[in-house]
C-alpha atoms as a PDB file:
ATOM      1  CA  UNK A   1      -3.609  -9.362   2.358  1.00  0.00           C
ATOM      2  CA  UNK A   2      -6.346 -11.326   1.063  1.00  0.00           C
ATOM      3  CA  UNK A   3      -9.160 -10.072  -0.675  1.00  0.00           C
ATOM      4  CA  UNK A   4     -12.773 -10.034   0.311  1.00  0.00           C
ATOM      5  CA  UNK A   5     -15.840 -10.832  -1.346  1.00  0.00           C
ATOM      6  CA  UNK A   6     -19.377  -9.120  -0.581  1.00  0.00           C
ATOM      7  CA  UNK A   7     -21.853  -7.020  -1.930  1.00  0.00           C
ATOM      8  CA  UNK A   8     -22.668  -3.202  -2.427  1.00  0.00           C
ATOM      9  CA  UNK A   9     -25.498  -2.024  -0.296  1.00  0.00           C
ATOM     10  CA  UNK A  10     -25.766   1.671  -0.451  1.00  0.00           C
ATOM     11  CA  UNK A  11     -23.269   3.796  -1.981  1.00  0.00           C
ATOM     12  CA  UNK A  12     -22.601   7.007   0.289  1.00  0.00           C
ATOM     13  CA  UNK A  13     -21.019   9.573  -1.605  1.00  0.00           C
ATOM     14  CA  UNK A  14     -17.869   9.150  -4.387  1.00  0.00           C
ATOM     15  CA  UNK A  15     -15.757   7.279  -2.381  1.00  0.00           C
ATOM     16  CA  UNK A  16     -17.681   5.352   0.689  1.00  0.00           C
ATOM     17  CA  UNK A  17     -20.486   3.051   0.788  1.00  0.00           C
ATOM     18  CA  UNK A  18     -21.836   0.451   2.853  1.00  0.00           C
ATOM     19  CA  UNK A  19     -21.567  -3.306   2.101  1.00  0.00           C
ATOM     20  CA  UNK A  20     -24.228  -5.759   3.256  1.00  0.00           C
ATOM     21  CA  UNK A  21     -22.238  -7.308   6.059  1.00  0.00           C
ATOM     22  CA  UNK A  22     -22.570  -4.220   7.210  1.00  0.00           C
ATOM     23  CA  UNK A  23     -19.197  -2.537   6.964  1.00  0.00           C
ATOM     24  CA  UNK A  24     -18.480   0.835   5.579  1.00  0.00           C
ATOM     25  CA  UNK A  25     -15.597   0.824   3.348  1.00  0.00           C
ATOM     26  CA  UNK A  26     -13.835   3.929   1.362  1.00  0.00           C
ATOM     27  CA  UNK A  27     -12.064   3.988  -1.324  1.00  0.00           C
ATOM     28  CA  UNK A  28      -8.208   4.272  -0.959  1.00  0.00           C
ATOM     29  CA  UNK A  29      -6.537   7.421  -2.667  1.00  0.00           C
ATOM     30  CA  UNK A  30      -9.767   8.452  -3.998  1.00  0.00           C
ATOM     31  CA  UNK A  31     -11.211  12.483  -3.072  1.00  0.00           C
ATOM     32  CA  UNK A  32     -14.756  13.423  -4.189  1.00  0.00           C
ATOM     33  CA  UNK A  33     -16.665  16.294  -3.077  1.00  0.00           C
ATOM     34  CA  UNK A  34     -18.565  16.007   0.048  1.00  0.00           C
ATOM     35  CA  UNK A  35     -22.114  16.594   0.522  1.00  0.00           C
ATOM     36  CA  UNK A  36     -22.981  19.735  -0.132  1.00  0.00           C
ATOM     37  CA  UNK A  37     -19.280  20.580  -2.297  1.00  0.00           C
ATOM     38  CA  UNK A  38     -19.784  20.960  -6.294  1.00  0.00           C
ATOM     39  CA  UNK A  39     -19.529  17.571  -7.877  1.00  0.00           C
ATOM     40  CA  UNK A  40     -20.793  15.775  -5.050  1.00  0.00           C
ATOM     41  CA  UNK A  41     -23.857  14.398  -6.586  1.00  0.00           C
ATOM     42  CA  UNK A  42     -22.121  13.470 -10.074  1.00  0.00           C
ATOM     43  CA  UNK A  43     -19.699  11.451  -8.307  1.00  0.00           C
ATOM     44  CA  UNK A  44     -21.820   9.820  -5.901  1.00  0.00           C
ATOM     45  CA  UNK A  45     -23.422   8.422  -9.359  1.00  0.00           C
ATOM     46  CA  UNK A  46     -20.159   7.624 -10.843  1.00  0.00           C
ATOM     47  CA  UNK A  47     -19.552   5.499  -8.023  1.00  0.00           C
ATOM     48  CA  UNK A  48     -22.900   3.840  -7.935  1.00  0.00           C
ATOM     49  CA  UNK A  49     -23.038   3.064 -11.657  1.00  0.00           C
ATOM     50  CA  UNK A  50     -19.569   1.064 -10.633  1.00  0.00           C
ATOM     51  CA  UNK A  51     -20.583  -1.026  -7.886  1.00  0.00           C
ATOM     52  CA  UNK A  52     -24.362   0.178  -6.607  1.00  0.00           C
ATOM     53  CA  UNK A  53     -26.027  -3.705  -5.864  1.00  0.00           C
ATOM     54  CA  UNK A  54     -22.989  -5.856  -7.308  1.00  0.00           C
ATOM     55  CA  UNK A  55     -20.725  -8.524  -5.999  1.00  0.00           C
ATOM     56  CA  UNK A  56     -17.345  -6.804  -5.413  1.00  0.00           C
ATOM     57  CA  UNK A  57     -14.497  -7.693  -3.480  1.00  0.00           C
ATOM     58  CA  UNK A  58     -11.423  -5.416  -1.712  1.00  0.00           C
ATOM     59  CA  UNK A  59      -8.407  -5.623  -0.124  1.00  0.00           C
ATOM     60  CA  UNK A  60      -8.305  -3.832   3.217  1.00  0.00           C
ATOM     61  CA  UNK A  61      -5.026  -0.891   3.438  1.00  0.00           C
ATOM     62  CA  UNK A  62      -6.377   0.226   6.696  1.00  0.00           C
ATOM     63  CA  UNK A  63      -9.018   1.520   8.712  1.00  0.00           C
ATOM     64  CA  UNK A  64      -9.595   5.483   9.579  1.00  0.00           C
ATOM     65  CA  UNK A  65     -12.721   5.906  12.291  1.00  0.00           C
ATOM     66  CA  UNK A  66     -15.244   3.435  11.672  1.00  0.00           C
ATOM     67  CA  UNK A  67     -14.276   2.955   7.925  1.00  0.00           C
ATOM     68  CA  UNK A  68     -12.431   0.131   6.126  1.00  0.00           C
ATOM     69  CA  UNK A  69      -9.925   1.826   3.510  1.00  0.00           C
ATOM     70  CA  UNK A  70     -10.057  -0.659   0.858  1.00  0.00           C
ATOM     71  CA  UNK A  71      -8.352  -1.169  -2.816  1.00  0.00           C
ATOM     72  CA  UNK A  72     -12.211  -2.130  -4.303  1.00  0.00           C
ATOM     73  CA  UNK A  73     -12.509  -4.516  -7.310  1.00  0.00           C
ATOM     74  CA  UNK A  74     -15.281  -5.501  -9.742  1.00  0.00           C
ATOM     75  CA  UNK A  75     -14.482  -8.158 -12.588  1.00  0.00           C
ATOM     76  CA  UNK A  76     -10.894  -7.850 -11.683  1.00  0.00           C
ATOM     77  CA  UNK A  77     -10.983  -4.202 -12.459  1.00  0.00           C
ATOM     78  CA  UNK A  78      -9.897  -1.392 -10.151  1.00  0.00           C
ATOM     79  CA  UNK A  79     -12.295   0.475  -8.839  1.00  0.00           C
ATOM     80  CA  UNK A  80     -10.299   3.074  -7.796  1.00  0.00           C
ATOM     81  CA  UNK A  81      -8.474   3.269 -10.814  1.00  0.00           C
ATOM     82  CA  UNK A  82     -11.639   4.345 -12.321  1.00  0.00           C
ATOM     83  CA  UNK A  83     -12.802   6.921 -10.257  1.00  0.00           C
ATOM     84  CA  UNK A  84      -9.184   8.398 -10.599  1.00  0.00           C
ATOM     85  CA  UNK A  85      -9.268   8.848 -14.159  1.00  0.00           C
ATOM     86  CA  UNK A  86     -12.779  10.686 -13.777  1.00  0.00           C
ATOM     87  CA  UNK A  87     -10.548  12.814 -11.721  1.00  0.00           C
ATOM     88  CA  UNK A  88     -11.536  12.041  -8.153  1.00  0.00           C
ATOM     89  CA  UNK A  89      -7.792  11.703  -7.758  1.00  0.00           C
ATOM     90  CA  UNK A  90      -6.343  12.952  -4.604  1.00  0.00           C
ATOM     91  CA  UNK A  91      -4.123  15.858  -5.379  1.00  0.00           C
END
């Protein structure tokens, strides 16, 4: 699949966040707390210190309800990766 190139909008919690298109996408094989769950707040602000306002692009994996599961990219780096190896790893 091809990858595609937009911009972060509003970053949702540690793994999902709007683009300005608008589509919601969430990052593949990533788990962070929900709202409400300990941890939720420091990795929502992981994740928007990673992409919060800046050109990124993805490669969709699949979709699950109204959500784009997406392999996300900025500079060439994985995303994902990086919210991984803060431990939002799924388990």
């Amino acid at each position: 699949m091809n990858r595609t190139s937009t911009v972060c909008d509003l970053v949702i919690d540690g793994n999902s966040f709007w683009t300005t298109e608008p589509n919601r996408i969430r990052l593949a094989y990533v788990f962070a707390p929900g709202e409400g769950e300990a941890g939720y707040e420091e990795a929502k602000n992981s994740l928007k210190r990673l992409i919060q306002s800046r050109f990124i692009e993805y490669k969709q994996l699949g979709t699950s309800g109204e959500s784009i599961i997406a392999e996300v990219f900025v500079d060439g780096k994985s995303i994902n990766q990086q919210m991984r190896l803060q431990g939002y790893d799924v388990s």
